[in-house]
Protein backbone atom coordinates (compact mmCIF):
# COMPACT_ATOMS: atom_id res chain seq x y z
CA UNK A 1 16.19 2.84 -21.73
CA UNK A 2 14.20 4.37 -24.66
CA UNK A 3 13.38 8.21 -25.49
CA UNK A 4 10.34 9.48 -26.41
CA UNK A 5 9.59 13.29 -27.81
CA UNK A 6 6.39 14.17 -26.68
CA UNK A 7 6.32 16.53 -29.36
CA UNK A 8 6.72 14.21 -32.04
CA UNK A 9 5.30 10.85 -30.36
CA UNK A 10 2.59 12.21 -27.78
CA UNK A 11 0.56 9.16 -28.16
CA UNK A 12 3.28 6.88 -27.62
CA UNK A 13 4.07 8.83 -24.21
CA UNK A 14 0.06 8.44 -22.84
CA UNK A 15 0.25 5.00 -23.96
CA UNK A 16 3.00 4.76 -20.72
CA UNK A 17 -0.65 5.36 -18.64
CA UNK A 18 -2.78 2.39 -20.13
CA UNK A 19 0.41 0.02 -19.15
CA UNK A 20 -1.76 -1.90 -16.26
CA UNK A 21 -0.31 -4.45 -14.36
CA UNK A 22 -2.70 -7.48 -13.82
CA UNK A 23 -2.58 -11.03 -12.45
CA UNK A 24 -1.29 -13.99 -15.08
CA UNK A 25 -4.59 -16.20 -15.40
CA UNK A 26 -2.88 -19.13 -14.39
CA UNK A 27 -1.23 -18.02 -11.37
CA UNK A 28 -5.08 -17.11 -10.40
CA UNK A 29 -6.17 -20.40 -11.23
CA UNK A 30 -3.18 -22.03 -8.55
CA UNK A 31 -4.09 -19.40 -6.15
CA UNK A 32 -8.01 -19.98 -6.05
CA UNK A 33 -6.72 -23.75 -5.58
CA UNK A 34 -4.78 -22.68 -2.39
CA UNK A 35 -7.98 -20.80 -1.34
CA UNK A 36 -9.78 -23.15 -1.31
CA UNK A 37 -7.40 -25.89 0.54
CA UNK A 38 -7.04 -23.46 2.78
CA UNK A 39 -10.91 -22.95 3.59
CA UNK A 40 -11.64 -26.35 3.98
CA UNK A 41 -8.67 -28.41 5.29
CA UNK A 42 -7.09 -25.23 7.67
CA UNK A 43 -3.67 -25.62 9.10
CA UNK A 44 -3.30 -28.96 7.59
CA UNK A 45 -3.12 -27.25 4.07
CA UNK A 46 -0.99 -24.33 5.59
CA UNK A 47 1.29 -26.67 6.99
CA UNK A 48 1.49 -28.76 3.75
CA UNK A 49 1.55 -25.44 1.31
CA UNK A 50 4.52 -24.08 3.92
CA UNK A 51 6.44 -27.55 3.87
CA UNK A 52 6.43 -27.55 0.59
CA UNK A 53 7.55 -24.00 -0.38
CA UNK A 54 9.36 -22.78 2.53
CA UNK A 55 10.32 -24.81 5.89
CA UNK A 56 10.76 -28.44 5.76
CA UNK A 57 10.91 -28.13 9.55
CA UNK A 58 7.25 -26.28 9.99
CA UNK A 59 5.54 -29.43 11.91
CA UNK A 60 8.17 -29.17 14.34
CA UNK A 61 8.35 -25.69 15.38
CA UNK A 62 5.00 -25.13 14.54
CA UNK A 63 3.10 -22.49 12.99
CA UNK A 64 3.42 -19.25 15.20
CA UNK A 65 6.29 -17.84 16.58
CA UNK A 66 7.05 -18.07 20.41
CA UNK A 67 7.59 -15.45 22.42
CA UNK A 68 11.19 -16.70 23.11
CA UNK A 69 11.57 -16.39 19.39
CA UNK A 70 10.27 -13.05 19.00
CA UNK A 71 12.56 -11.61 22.08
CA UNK A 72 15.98 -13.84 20.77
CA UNK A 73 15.62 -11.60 17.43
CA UNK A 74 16.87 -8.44 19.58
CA UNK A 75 20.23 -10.51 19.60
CA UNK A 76 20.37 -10.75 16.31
CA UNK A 77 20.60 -6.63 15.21
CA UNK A 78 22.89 -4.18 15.82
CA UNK A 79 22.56 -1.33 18.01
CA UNK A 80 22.92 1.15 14.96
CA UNK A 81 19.91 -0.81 13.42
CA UNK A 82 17.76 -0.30 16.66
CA UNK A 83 18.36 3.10 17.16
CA UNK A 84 17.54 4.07 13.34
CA UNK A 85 14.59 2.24 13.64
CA UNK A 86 13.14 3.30 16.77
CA UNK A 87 14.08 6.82 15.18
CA UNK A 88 11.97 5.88 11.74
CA UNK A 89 8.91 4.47 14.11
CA UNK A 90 8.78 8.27 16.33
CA UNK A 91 8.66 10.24 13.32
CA UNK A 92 5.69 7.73 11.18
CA UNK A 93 4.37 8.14 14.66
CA UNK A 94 4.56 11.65 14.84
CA UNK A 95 2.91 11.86 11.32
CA UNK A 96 0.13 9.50 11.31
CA UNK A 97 -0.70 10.92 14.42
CA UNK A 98 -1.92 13.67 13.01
CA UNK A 99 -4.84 11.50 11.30
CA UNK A 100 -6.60 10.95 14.07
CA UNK A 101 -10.50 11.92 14.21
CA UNK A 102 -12.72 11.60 16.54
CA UNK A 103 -16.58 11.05 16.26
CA UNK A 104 -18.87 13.58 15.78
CA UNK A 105 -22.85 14.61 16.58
CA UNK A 106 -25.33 16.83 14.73
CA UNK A 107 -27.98 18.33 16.83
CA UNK A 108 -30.65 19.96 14.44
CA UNK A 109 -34.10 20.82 15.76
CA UNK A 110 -34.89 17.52 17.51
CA UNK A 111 -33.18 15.30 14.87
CA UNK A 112 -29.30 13.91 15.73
CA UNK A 113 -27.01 12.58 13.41
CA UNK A 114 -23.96 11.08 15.14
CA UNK A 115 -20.89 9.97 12.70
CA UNK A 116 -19.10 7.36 14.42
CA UNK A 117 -15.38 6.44 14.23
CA UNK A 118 -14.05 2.61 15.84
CA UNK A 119 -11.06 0.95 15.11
CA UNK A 120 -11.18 -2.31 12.98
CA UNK A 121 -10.86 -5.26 16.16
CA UNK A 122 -8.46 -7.09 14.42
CA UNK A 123 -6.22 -6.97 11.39
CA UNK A 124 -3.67 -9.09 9.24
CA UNK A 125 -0.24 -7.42 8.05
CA UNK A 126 1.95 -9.11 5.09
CA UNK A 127 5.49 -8.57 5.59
CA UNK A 128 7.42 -10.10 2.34
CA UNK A 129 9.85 -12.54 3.21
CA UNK A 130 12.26 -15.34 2.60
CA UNK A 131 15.53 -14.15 0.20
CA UNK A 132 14.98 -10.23 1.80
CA UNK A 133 14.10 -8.69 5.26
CA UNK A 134 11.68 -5.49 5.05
CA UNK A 135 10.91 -3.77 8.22
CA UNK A 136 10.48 -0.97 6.90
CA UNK A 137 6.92 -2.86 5.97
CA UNK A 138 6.36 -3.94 9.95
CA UNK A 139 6.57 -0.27 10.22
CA UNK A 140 4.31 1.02 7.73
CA UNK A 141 1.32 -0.97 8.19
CA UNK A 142 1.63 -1.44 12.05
CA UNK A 143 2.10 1.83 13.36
CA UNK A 144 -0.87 3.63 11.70
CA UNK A 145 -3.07 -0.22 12.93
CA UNK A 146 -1.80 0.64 16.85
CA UNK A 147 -2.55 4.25 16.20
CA UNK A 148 -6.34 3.70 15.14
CA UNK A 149 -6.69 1.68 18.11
CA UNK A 150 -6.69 -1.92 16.82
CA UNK A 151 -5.94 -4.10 19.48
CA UNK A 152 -5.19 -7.39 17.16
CA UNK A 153 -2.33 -6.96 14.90
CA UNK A 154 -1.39 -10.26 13.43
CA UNK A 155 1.46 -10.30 11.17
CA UNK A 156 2.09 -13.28 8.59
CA UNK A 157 5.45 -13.76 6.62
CA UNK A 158 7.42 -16.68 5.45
CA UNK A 159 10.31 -17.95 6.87
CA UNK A 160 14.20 -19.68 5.17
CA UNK A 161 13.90 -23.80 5.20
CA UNK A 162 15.16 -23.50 8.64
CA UNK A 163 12.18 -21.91 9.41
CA UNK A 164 13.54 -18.73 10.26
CA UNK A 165 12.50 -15.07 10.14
CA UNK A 166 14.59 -11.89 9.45
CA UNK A 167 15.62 -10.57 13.01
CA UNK A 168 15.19 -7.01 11.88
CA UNK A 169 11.86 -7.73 10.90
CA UNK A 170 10.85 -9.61 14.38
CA UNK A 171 12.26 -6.62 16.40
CA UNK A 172 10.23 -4.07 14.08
CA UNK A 173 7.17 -6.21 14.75
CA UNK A 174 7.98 -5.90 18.60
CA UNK A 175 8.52 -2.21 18.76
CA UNK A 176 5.29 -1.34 16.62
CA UNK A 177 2.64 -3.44 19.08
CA UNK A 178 2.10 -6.71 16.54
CA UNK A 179 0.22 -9.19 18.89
CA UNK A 180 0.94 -12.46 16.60
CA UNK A 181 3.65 -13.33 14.22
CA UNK A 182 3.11 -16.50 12.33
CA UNK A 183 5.47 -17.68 10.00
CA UNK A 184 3.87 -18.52 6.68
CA UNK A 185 3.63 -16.57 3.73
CA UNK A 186 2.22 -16.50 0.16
CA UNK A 187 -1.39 -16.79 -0.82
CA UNK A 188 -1.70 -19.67 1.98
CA UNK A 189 -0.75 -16.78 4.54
CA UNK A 190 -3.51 -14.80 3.03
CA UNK A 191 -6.47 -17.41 3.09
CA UNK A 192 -5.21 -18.35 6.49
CA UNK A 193 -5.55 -14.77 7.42
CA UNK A 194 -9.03 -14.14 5.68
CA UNK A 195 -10.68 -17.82 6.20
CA UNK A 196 -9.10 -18.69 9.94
CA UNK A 197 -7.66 -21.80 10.40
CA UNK A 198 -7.70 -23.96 13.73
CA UNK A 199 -5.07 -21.83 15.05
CA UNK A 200 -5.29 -18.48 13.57
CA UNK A 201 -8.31 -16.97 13.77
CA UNK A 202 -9.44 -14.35 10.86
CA UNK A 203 -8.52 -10.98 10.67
CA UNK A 204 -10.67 -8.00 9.38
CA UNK A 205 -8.58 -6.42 6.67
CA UNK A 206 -5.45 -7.68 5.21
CA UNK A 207 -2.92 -4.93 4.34
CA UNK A 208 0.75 -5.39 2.94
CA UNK A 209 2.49 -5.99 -0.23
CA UNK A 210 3.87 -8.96 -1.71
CA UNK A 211 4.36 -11.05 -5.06
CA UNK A 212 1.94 -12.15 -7.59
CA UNK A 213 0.81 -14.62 -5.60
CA UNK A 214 -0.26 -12.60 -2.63
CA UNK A 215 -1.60 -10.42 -4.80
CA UNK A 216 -3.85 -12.44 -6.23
CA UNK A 217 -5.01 -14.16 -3.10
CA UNK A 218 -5.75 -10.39 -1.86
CA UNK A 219 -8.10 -9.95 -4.87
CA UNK A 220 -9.89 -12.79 -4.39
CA UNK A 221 -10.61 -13.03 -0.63
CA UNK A 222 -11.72 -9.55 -0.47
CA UNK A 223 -15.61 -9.52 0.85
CA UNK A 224 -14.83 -11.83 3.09
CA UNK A 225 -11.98 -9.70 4.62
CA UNK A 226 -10.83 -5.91 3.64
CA UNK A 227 -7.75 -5.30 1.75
CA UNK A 228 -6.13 -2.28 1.39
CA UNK A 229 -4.47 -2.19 -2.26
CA UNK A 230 -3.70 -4.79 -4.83
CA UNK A 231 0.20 -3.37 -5.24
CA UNK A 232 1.84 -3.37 -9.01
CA UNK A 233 5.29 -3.10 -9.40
CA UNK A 234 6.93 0.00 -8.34
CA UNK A 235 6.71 3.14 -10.04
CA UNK A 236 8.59 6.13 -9.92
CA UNK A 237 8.88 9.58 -12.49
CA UNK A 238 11.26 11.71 -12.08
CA UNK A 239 10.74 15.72 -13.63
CA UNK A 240 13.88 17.64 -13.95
CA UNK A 241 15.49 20.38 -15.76
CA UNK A 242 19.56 21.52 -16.45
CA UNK A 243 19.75 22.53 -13.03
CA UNK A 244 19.08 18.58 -11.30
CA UNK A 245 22.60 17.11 -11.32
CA UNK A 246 22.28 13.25 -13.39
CA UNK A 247 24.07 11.11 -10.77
CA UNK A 248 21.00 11.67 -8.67
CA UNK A 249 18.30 11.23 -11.43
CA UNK A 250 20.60 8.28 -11.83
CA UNK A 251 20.65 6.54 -8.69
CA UNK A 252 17.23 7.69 -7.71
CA UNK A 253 16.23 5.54 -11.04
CA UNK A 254 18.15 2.88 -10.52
CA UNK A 255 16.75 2.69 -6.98
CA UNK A 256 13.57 2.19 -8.05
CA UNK A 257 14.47 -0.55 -10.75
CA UNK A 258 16.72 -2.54 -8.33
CA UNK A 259 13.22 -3.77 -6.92
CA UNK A 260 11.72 -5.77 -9.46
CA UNK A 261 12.33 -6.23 -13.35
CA UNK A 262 9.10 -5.22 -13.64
CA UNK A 263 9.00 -1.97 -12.08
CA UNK A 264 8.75 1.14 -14.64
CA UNK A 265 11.55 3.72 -13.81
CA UNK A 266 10.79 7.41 -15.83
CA UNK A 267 12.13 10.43 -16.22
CA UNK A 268 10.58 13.16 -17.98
CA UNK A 269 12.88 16.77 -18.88
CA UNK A 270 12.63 19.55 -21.29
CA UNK A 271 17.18 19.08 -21.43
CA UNK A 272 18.35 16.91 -24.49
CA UNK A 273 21.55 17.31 -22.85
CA UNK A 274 20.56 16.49 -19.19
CA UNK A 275 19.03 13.07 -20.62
CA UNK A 276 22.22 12.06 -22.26
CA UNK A 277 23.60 12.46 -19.18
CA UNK A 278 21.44 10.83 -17.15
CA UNK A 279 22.14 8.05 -19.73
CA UNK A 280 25.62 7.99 -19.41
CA UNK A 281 25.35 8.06 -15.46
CA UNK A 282 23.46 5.12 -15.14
CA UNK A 283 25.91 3.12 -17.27
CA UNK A 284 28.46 4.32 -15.00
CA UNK A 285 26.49 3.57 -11.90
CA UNK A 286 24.98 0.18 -13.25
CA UNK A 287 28.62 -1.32 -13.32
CA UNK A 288 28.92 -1.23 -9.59
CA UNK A 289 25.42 -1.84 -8.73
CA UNK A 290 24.54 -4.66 -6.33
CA UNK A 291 21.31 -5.48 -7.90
CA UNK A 292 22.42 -4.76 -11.44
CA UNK A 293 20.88 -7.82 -13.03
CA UNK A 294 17.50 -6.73 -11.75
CA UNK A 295 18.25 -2.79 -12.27
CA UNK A 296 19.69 -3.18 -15.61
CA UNK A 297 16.17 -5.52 -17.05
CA UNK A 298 13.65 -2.88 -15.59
CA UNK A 299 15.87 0.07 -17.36
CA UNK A 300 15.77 -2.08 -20.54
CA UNK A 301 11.98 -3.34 -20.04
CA UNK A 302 10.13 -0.19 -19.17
CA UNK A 303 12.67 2.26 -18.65
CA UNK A 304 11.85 5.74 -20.37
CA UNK A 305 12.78 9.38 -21.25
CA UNK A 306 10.68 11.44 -21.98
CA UNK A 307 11.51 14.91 -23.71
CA UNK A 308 9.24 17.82 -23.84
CA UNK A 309 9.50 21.30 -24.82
CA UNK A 310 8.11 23.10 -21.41
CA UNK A 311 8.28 21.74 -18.12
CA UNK A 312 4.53 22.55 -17.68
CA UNK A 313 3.58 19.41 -20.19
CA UNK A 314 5.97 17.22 -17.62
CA UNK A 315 2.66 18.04 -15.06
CA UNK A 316 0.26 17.08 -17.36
CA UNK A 317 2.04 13.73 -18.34
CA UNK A 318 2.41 12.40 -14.60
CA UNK A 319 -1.39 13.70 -14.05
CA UNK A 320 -2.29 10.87 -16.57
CA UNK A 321 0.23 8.37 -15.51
CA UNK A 322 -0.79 8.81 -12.07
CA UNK A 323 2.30 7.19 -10.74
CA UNK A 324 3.07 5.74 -7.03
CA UNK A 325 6.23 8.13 -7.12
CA UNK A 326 7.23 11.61 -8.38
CA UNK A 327 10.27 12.88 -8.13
CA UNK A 328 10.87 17.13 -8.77
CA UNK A 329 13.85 18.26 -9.50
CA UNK A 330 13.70 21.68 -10.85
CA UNK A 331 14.53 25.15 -10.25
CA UNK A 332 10.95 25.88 -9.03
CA UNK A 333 9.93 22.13 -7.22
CA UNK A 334 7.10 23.67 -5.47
CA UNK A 335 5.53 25.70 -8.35
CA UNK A 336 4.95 22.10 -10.70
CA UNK A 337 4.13 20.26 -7.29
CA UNK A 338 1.24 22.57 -7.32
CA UNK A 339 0.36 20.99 -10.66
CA UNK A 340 0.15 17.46 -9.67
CA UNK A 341 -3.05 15.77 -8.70
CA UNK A 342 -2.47 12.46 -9.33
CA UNK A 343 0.64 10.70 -7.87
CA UNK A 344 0.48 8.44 -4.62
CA UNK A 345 3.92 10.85 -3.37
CA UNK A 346 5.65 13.65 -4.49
CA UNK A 347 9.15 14.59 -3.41
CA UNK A 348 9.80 18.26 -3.56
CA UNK A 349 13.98 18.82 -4.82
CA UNK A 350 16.93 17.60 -4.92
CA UNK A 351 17.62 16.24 -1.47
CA UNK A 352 14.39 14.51 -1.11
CA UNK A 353 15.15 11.01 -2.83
CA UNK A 354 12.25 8.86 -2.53
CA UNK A 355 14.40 6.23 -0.43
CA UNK A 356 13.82 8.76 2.75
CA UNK A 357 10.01 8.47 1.64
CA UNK A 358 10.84 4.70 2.37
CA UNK A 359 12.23 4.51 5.41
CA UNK A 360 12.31 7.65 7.65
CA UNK A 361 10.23 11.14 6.29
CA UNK A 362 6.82 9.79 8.39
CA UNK A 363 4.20 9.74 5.62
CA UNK A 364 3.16 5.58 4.49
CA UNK A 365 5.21 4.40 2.01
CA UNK A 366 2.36 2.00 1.35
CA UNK A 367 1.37 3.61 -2.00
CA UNK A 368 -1.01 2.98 -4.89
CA UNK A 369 0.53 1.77 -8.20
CA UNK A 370 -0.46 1.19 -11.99
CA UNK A 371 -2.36 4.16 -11.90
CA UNK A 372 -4.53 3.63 -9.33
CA UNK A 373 -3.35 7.17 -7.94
CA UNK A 374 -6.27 8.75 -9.86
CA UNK A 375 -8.26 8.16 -7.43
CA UNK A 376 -6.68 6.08 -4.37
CA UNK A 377 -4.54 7.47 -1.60
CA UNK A 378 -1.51 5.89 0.52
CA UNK A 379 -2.11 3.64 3.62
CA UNK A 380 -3.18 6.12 6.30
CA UNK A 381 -4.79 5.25 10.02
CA UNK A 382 -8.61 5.37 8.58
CA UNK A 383 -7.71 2.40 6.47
CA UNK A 384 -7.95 0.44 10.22
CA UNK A 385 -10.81 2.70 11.18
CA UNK A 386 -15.07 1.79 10.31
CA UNK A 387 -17.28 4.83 10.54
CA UNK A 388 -20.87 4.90 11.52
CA UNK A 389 -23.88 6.93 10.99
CA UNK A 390 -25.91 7.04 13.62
CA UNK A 391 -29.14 8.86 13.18
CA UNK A 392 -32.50 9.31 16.19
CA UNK A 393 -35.33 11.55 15.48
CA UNK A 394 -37.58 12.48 18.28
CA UNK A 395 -41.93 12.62 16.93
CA UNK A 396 -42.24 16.07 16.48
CA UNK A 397 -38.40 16.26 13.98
CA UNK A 398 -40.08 12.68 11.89
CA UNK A 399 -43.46 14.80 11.50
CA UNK A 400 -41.21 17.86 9.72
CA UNK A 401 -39.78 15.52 7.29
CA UNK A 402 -42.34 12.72 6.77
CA UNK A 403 -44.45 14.55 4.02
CA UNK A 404 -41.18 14.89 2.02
CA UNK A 405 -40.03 11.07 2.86
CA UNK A 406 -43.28 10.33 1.02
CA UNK A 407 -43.24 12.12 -1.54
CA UNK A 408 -39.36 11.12 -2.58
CA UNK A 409 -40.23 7.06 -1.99
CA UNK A 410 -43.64 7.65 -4.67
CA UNK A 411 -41.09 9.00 -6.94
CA UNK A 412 -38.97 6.15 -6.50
CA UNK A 413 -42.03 3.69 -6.97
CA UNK A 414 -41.33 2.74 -3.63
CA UNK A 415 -44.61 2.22 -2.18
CA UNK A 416 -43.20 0.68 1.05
CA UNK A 417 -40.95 3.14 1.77
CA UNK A 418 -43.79 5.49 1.76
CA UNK A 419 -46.42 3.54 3.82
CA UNK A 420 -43.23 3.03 6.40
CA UNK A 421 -43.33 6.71 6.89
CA UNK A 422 -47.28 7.39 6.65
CA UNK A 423 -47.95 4.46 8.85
CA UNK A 424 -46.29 7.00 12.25
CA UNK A 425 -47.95 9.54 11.23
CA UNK A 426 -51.21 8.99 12.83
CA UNK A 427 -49.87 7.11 16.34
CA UNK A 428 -49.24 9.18 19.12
């Protein structure tokens, strides 16, 4: 894990912010490949891709899960697990909620404008699969789908060669309202979801994460289907001072870095000592670490601290960064909160790891990355929602406005425009 001095090497600190994460040109190439097999050959190349890359067993137990499957799964988790979930799924409930609006009319002499809010009819989650189990993903992109009022949740992940599917994730996918389950996954899941197949019928919008693969498939199927976010590698920077204690800065790093070798891990402080001990702590904590391998790359790869002389420059840095996580742990949190505009979360102190941002505070964990928090927000309910202007003049409110119609379309050179507008004038 390097050190910068922003001080000394401020450049080399901004350049942290032009670090994009983009799609390897070949794995584009194979995806647009699986596209297209997908689009023109339908379950057949689904069934192949998945055969190939997942379950040898797929023709058998076909491609959808049955509802015998989906109930079995409550066998397979513990009562603990259920509760905690059903616990995390009341309080993203309670929050998302709370971003609920309703449609809206504008009466103004004669004229009305009516802003219209429906739900998208039918959507496509990603849950990541195969060596890991993420319900915490069923919940995140399901909950705020059944709270916009989509009736159509169709959820696509990939199974073990036995064909499979976590049981926690299954029993998520039951408690949050998901209609469909099939079990494929990669960026055959994603042109099954966008194209339709023979037996899946397209979606909408596509939302979830997932690897390189899925993430390229997402970026070239959308326009036929919405997406929400094409999702980077986790992020997370963490701003403390002498007070924050290192075995949290620690962990709280190492959390982040356990996810991917790729994912950037930063902490920024205006304490030389507190960064030598944050050093030392995640030596001590790497050693035990289940995911060390993976932990101890991302550290190496993009792991950084920073070091700068007030905590107010600490602001500025994360405001170009724009990160997917923020972490403040300083004697005044709430004061440098204030300060940040661009971060896709911000966790206010010491007790407010980002893992409960995860799991169980209530706001989407579904965040943007590589910057993209400039000027992108975290999956919310009106990412399942369409809104519609609606707009009915009676004669006498178009004869107000026509003469200034005209006069902004002959501006424009549109002639047509005009004549559209001078044409009513005269009829009765």
């Amino acid at each position: 894990m390097r050190t910068l001095e922003y001080a000394k090497e401020p450049r080399a600190v901004l350049e942290l912010a032009h670090r994009r994460w983009g799609v390897d040109r070949e794995i584009e190439e194979r995806v647009r490949e699986i596209l297209h097999a997908v689009e023109t050959e339908g379950d057949e190349a689904v069934t192949t891709l998945t055969r190939q890359l997942d379950c040898r067993f797929i023709d058998s137990l076909g491609l959808r899960l049955s509802d015998r499957e989906r109930e079995a799964a409550y066998r397979g988790v513990s009562r603990e697990f259920l509760t905690s979930l059903r616990l995390a799924r009341s309080r993203i409930v309670a929050y998302h909620k709370r971003q609920l609006r309703t449609s809206w009319m504008m009466t103004l002499r004669g004229m009305k404008v009516q802003h219209r809010i429906a739900p998208l009819r039918r959507v496509g989650i990603y849950v990541p699969g195969g060596k890991a189990a993420y319900p915490s993903t069923v919940l995140m992109n399901a909950i705020p789908a059944g709270i916009a009022g989509v009736k159509e949740i169709v959820m696509a992940t990939p199974c073990n060669n036995e064909g499979k599917i976590a049981p926690q994730v299954l029993v998520a996918a039951n408690e949050c309202g998901v209609t469909e389950i099939y079990r494929i996954g990669g960026a055959q899941a994603i042109g099954a979801l966008a194209f339709g197949t023979e037996s899946i019928r397209r979606v909408d919008k596509i939302t979830g994460p997932g690897n390189a693969y899925v993430a390229a498939a997402k970026q070239l199927v959308y326009g036929r289907v919405g997406i929400d976010i094409i999702a980077g590698p986790t992020e997370i920077v963490i701003i403390a001072d002498e007070s924050a204690r290192p075995a949290f800065i620690a962990a709280d790093l190492i959390a982040q870095a356990e996810h991917d070798e790729n994912a950037t891990p930063i902490c920024i402080t205006d304490s030389r000592r507190l960064s030598e001990e944050v050093r030392a702590e995640l030596h001590r904590q790497l050693e035990t670490a289940p995911r060390r391998t993976v932990a101890q790359r991302a550290l190496q790869n993009h792991g950084t601290i920073i070091l700068v002389e007030k905590l107010a420059q600490a602001a500025l840095i994360v405001n170009e960064l724009a990160p997917e996580h923020v972490e403040i742990i300083t004697r005044q949190p709430r004061r440098l909160a204030q300060r940040i505009t661009n971060a896709g979360a911000i966790f206010v102190g010491p007790w407010s790891t980002e893992a409960l941002g995860d799991y169980i505070a209530g706001p989407n964990h579904t965040l943007p990355t590589s910057g993209t928090a400039r000027f992108s927000s975290a999956l919310s309910v009106y990412d399942f929602m369409k809104f519609t202007n609606v707009i009915e003049f009676t004669r006498q409110s178009f004869l107000r406005l026509a003469a200034d119609v005209e006069i902004l379309a002959e501006s424009e050179g549109l002639a047509g425009h005009a004549e559209s507008v001078r044409i009513r004038k005269g009829a009765t």
